[in-house]
N, C-alpha and C. Protein backbone atom coordinates (compact mmCIF):
# COMPACT_ATOMS: atom_id res chain seq x y z
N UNK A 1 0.84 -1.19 0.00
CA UNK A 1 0.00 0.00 0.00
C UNK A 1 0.89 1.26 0.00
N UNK A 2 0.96 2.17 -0.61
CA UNK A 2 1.09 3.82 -0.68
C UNK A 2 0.69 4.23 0.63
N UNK A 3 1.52 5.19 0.82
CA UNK A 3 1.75 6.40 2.28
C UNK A 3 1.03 7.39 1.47
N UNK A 4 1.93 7.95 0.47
CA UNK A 4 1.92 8.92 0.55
C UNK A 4 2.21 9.67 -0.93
N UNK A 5 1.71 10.68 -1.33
CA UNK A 5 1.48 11.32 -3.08
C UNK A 5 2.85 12.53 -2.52
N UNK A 6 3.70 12.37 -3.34
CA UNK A 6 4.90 12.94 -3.22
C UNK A 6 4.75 14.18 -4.18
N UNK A 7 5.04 15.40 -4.08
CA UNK A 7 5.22 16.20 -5.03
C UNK A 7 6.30 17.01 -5.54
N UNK A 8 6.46 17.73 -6.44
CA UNK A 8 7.32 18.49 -7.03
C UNK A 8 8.50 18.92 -5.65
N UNK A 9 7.80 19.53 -5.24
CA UNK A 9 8.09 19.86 -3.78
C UNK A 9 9.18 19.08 -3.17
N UNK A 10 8.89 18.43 -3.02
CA UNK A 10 9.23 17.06 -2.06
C UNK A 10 10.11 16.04 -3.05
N UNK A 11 10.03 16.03 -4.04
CA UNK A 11 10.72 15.25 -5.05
C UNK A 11 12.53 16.04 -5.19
N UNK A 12 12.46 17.28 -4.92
CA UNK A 12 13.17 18.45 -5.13
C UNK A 12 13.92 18.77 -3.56
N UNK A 13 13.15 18.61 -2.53
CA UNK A 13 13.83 18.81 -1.53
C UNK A 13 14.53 17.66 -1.46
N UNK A 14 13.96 16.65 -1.37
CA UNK A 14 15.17 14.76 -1.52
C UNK A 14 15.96 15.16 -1.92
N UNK A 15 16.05 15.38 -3.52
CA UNK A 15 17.04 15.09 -4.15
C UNK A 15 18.25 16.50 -3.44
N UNK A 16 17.83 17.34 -3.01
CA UNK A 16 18.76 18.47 -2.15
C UNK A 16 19.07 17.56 -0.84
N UNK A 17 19.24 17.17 -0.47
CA UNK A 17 19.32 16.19 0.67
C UNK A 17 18.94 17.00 2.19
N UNK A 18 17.23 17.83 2.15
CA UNK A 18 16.76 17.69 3.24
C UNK A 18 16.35 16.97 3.94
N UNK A 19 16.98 16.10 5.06
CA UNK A 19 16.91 15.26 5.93
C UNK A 19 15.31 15.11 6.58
N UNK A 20 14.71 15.35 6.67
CA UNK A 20 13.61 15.80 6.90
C UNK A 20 12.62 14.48 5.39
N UNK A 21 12.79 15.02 4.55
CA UNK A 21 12.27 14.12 3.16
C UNK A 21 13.28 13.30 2.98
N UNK A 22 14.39 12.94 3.16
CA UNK A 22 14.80 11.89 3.26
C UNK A 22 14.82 10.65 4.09
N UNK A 23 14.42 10.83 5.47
CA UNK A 23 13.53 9.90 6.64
C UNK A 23 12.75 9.62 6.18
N UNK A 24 11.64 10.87 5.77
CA UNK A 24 9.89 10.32 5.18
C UNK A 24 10.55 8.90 3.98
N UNK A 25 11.16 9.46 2.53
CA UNK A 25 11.38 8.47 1.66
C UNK A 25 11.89 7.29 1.79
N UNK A 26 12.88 7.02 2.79
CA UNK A 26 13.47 6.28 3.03
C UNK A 26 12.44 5.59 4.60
N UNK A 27 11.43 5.81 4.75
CA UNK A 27 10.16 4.78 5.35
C UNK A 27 8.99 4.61 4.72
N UNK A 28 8.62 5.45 4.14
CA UNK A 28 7.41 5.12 3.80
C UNK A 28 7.41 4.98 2.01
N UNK A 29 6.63 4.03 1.57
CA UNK A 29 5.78 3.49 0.47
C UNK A 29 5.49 4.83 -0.33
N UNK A 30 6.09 5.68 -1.20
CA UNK A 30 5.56 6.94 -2.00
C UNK A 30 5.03 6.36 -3.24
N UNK A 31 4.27 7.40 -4.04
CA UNK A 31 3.20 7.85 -5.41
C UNK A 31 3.89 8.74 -6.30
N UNK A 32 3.84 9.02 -7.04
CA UNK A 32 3.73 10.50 -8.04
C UNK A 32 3.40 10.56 -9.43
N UNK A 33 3.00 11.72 -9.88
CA UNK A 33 2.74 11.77 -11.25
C UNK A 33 3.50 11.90 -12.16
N UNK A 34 3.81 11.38 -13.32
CA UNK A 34 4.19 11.78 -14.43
C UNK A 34 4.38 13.35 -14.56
N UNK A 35 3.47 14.20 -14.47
CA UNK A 35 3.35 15.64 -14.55
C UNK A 35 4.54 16.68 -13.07
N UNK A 36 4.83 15.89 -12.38
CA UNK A 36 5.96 15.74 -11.20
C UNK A 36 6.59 15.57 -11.95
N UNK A 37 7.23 14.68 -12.05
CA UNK A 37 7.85 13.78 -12.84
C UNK A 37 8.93 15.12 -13.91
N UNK A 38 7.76 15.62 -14.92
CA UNK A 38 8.41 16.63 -16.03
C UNK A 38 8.74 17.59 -14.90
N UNK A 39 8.30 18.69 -14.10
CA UNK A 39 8.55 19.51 -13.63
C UNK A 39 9.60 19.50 -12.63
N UNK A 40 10.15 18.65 -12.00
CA UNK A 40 11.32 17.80 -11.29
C UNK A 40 12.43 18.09 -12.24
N UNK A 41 12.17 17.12 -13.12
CA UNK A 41 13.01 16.95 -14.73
C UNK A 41 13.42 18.46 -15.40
N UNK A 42 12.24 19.17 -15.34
CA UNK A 42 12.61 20.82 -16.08
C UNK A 42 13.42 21.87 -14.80
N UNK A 43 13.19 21.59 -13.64
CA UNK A 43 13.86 22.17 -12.65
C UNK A 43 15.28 21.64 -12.94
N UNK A 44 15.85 20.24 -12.75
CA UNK A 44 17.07 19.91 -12.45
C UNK A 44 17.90 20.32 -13.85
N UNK A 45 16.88 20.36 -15.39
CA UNK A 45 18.02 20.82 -16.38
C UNK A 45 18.08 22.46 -16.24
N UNK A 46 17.72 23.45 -15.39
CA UNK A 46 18.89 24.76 -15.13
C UNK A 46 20.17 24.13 -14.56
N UNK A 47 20.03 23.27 -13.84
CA UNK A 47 21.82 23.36 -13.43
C UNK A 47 22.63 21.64 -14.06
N UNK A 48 21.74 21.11 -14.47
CA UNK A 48 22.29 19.75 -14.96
C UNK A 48 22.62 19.88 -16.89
N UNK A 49 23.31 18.25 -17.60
CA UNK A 49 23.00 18.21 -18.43
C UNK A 49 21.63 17.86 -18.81
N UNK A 50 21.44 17.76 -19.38
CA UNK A 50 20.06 16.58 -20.17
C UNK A 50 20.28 14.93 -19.79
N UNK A 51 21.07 14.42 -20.00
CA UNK A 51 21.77 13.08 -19.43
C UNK A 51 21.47 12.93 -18.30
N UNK A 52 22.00 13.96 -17.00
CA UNK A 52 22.02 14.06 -15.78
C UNK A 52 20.82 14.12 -15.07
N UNK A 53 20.11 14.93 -16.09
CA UNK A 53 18.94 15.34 -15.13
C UNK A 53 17.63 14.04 -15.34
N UNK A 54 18.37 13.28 -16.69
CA UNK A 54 17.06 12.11 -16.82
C UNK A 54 17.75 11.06 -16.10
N UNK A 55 19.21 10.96 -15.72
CA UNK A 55 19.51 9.79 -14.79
C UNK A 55 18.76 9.85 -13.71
N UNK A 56 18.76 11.18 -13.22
CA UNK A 56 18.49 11.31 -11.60
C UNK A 56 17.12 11.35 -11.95
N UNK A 57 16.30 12.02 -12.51
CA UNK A 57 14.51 11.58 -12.47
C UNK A 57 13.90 9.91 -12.88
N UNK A 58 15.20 9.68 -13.34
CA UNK A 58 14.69 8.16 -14.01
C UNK A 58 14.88 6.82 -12.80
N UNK A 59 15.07 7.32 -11.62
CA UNK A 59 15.18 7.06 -10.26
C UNK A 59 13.91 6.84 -9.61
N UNK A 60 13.34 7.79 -10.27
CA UNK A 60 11.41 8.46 -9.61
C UNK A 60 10.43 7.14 -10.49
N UNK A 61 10.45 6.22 -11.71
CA UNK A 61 10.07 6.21 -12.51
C UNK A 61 9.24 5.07 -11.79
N UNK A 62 9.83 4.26 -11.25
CA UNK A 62 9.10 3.23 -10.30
C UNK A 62 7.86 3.49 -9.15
N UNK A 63 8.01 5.28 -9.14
CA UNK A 63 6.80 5.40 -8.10
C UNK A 63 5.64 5.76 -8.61
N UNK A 64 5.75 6.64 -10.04
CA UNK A 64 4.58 6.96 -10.83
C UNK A 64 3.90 6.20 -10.97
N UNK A 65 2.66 6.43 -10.58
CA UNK A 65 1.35 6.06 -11.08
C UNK A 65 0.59 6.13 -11.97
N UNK A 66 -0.42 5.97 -12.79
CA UNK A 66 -1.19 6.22 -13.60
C UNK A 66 -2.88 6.80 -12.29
N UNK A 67 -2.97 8.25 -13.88
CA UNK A 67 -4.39 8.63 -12.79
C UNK A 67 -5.03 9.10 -13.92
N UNK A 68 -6.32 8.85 -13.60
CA UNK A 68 -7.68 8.80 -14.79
C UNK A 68 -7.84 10.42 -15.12
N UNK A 69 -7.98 10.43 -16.33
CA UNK A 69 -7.89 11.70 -17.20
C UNK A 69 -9.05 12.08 -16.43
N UNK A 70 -10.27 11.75 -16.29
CA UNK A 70 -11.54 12.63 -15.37
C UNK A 70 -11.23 13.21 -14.38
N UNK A 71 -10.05 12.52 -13.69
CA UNK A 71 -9.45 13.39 -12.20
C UNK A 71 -8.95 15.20 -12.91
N UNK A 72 -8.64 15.70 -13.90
CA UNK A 72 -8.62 16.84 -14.39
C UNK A 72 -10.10 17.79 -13.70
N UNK A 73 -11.23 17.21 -13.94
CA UNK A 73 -12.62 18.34 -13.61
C UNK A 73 -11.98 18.18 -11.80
N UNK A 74 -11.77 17.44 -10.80
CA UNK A 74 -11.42 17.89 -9.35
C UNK A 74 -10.35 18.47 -9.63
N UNK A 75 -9.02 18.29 -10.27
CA UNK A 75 -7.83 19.20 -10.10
C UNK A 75 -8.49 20.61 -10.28
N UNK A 76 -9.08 20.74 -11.51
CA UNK A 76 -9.92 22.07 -12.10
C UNK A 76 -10.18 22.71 -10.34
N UNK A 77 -11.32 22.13 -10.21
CA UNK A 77 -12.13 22.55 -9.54
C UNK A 77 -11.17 22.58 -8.00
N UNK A 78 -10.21 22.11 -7.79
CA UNK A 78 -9.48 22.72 -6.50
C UNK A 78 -8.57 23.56 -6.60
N UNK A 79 -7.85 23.46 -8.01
CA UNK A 79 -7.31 24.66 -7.99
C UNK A 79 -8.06 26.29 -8.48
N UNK A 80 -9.18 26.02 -8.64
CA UNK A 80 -10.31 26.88 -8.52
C UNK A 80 -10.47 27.70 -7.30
N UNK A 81 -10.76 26.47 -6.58
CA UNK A 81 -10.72 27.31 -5.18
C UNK A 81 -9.84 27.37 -4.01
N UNK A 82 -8.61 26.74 -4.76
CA UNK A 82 -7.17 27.31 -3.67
C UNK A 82 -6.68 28.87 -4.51
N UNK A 83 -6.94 29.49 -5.83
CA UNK A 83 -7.03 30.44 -6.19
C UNK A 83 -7.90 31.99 -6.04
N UNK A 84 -9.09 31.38 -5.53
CA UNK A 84 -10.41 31.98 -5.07
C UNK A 84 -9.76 32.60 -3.57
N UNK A 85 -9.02 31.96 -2.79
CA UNK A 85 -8.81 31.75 -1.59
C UNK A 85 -7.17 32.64 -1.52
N UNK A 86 -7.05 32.86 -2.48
CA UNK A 86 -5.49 33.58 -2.78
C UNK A 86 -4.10 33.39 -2.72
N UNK A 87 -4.41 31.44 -2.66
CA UNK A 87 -3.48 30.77 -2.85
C UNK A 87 -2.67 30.42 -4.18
N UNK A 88 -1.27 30.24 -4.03
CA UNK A 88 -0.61 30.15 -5.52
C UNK A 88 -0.59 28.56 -5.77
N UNK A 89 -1.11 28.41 -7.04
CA UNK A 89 -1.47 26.68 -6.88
C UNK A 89 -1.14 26.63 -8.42
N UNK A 90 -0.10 26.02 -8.76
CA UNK A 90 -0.43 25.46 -10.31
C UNK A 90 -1.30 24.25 -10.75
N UNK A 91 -1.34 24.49 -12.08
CA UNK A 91 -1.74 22.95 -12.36
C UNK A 91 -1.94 21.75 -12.35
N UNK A 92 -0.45 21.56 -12.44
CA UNK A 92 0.40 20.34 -11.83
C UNK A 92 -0.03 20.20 -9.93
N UNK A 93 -0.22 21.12 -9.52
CA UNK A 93 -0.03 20.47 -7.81
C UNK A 93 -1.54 20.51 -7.59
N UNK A 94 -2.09 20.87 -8.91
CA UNK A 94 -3.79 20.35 -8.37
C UNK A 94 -3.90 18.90 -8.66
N UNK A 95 -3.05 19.04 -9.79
CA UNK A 95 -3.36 17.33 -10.15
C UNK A 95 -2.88 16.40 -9.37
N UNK A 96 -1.75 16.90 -8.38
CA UNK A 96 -1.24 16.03 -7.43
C UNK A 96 -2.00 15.81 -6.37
N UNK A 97 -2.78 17.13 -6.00
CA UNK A 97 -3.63 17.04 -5.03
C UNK A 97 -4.77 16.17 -5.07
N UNK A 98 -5.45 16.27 -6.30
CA UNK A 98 -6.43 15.41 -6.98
C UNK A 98 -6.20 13.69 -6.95
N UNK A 99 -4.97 13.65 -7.35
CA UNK A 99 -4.68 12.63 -7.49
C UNK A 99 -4.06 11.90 -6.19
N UNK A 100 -3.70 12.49 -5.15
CA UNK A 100 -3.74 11.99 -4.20
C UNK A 100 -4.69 11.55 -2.89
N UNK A 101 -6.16 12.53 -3.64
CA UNK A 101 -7.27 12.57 -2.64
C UNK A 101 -8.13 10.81 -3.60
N UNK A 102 -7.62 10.71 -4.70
CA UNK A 102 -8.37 9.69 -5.46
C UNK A 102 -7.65 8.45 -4.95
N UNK A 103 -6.39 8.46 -4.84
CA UNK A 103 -5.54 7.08 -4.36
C UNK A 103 -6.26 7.25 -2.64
N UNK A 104 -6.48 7.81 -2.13
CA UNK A 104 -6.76 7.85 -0.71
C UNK A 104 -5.92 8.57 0.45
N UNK A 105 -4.64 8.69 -0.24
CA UNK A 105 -3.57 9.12 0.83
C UNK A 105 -3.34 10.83 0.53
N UNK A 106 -2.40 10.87 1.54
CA UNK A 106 -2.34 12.26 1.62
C UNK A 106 -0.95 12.62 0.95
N UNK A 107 -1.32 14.18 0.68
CA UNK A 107 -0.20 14.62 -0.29
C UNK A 107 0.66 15.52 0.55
N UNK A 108 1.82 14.65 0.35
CA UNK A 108 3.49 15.49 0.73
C UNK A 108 4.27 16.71 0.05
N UNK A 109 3.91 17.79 0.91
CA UNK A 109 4.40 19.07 0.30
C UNK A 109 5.37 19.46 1.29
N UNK A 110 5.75 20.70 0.71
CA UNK A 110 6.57 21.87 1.40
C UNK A 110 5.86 23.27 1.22
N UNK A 111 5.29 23.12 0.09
CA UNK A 111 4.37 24.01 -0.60
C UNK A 111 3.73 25.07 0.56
N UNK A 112 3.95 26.70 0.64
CA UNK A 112 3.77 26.83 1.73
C UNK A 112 1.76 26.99 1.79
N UNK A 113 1.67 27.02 -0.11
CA UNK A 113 0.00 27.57 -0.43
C UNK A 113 -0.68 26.51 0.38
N UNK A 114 0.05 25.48 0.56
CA UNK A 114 -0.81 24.17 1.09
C UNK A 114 -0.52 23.75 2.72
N UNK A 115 -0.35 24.40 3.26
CA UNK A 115 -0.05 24.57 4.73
C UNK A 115 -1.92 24.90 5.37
N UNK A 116 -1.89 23.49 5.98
CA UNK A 116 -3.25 23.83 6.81
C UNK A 116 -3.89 23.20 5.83
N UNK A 117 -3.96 22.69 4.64
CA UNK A 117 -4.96 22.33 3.77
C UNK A 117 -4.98 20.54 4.67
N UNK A 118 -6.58 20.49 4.25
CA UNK A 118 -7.04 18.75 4.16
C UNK A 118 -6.47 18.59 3.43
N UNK A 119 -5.90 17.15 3.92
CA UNK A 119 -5.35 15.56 3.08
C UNK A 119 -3.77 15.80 2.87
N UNK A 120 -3.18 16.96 3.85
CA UNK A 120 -1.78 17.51 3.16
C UNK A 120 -0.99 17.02 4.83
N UNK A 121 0.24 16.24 3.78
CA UNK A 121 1.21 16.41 5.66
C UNK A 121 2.54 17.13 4.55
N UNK A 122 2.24 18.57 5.74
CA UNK A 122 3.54 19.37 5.24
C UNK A 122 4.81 19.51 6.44
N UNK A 123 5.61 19.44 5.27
CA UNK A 123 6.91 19.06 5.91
C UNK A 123 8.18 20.05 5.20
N UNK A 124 8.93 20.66 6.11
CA UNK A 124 9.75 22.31 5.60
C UNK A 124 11.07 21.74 6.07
């Protein structure tokens, strides 16, 4: 069973070696999306090669999941209203959010828009 829907966030602090996400990863059972996945990948090529940056994401490739294209109308609709609410929420971390409220577990941020939110264990 899955702990836990890992995000951009959190995919990014690991690989920086905050100790903190490296305990969590190194116990518990993680998730993530494909759409993580690229944005991880487009972060690490500012300072990597192209080579480098798909060695080290191609590490992640075993935790991705597959999540049903209909989960888009809840991403929609929460990042709707984490925006309404005057929170900075992209796309991508609705779909994580979405997609982690659909697997059942809760989603691992740092994210500070998501501090205090249901279904979130945030960790800085």
């Amino acid at each position: 069973m899955v702990d836990l829907f890992v995000d951009s966030y959190a995919l990014v602090a690991y690989l920086e070696g905050n100790p903190r996400y490296v305990r969590i990863f190194g116990r518990k059972s993680l998730a993530t999306s494909s759409m993580n996945l690229l944005e991880v990948y487009s972060t690490l090529l500012r300072k990597l090669t192209r080579d480098e940056a798909r060695a080290i994401t191609m590490g992640f490739i075993p935790i991705v999941v597959p999540l049903p294209p209909d989960l888009a109308y809840a991403a929609g609709d929460y990042r709707h209203a984490m925006r309404s609410a005057k929170k900075d929420c992209s796309y991508i971390d609705a779909w994580g959010y979405a997609g982690a409220r659909h697997l059942g577990i809760k989603f691992l941020t740092g994210d500070p828009a998501f501090k205090g939110e249901e279904n979130v264990e945030f960790v800085r």
